[in-house]
Protein backbone atom coordinates (compact mmCIF):
# COMPACT_ATOMS: atom_id res chain seq x y z
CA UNK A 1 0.00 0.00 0.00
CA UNK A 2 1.20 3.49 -0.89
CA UNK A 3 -1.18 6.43 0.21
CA UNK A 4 -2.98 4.40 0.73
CA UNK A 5 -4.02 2.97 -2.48
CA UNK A 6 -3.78 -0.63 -2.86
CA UNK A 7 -2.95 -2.23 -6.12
CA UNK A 8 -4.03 -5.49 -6.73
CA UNK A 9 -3.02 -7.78 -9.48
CA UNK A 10 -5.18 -10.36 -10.91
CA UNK A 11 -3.84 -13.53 -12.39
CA UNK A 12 -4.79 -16.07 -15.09
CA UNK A 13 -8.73 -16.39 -14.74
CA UNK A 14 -11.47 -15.09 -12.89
CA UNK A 15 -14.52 -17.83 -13.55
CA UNK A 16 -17.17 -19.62 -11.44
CA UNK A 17 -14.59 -22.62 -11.26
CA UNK A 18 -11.64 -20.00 -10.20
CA UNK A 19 -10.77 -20.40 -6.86
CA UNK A 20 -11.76 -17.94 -4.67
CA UNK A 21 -8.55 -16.28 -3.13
CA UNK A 22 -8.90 -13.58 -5.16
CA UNK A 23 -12.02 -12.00 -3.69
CA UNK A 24 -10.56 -13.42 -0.17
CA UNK A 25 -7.28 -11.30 -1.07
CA UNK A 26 -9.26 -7.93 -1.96
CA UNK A 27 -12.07 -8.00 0.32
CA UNK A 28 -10.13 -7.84 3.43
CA UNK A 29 -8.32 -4.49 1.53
CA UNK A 30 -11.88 -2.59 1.00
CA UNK A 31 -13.06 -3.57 5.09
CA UNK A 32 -8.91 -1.97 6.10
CA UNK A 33 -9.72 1.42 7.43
CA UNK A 34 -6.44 2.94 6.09
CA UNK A 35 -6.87 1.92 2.25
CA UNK A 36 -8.18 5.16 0.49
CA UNK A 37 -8.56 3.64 -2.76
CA UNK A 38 -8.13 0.37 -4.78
CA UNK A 39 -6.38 -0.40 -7.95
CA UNK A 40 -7.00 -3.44 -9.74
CA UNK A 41 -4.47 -4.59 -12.31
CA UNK A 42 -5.32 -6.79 -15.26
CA UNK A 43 -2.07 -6.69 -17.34
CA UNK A 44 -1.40 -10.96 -16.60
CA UNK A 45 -5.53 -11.65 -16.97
CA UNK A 46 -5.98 -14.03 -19.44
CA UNK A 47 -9.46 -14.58 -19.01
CA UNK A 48 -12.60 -13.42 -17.18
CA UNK A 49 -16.27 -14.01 -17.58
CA UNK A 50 -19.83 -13.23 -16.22
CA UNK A 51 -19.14 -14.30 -12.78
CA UNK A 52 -15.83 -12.90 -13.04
CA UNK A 53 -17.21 -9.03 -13.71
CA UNK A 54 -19.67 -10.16 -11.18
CA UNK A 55 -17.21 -10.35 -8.52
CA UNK A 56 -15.50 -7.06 -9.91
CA UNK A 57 -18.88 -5.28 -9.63
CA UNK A 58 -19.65 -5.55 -6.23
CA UNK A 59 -15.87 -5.25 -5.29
CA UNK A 60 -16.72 -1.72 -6.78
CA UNK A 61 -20.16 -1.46 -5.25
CA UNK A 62 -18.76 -2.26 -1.94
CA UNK A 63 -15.52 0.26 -2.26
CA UNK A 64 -17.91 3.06 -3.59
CA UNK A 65 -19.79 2.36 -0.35
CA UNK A 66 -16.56 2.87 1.76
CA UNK A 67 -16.36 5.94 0.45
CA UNK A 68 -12.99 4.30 -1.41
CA UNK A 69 -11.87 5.44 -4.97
CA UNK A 70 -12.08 1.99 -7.43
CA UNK A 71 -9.99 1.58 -10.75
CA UNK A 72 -8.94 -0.87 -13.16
CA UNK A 73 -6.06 -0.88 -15.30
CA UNK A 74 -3.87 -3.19 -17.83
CA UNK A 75 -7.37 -4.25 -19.48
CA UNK A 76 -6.53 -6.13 -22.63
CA UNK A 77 -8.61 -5.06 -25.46
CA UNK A 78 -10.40 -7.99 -25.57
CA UNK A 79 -11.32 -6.90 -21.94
CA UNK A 80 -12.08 -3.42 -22.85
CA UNK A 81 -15.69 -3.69 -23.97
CA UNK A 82 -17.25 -5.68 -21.46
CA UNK A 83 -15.73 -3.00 -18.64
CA UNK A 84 -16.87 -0.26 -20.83
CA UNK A 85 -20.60 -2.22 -21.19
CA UNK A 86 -20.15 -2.34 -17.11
CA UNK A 87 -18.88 0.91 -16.64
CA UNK A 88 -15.77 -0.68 -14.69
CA UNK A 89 -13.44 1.40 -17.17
């Protein structure tokens, strides 16, 4: 953490069958009192789908709630549309 933004990298897949130590990894990092903000990076995500933005939705909703800034970066530009539909971009 620097200034309290986090940044978070996320790796390989985020699917139904992923496991789930990615939301257990960025969950705790919304609840921490001194995190101001969240980064997520998706530079090394090879693929994500509709339970996948599910997950990144409410990891939004739930930051947004917080009163925590939320941001993605690295989207490949495969990726890029279905944040954009989402308004994750």
């Amino acid at each position: 953490m620097e200034n309290g933004i986090c940044i978070v990298r996320a790796l390989g897949s985020l699917t139904l069958n992923s496991p789930s130590h990615f939301k257990n990894q960025v969950l705790p990092l919304v609840e921490d009192e001194d995190t101001q903000g969240l980064i997520i990076n998706f530079e090394d995500l090879n693929y994500i789908d509709s339970f996948g933005i599910g997950l990144i939705v409410s990891i939004q909703k739930q930051a947004q709630e917080k009163g925590k800034r939320f941001s993605v970066s690295g989207l490949k530009e495969s990726h890029q549309q279905l944040f954009r539909i989402t308004n994750l971009d």
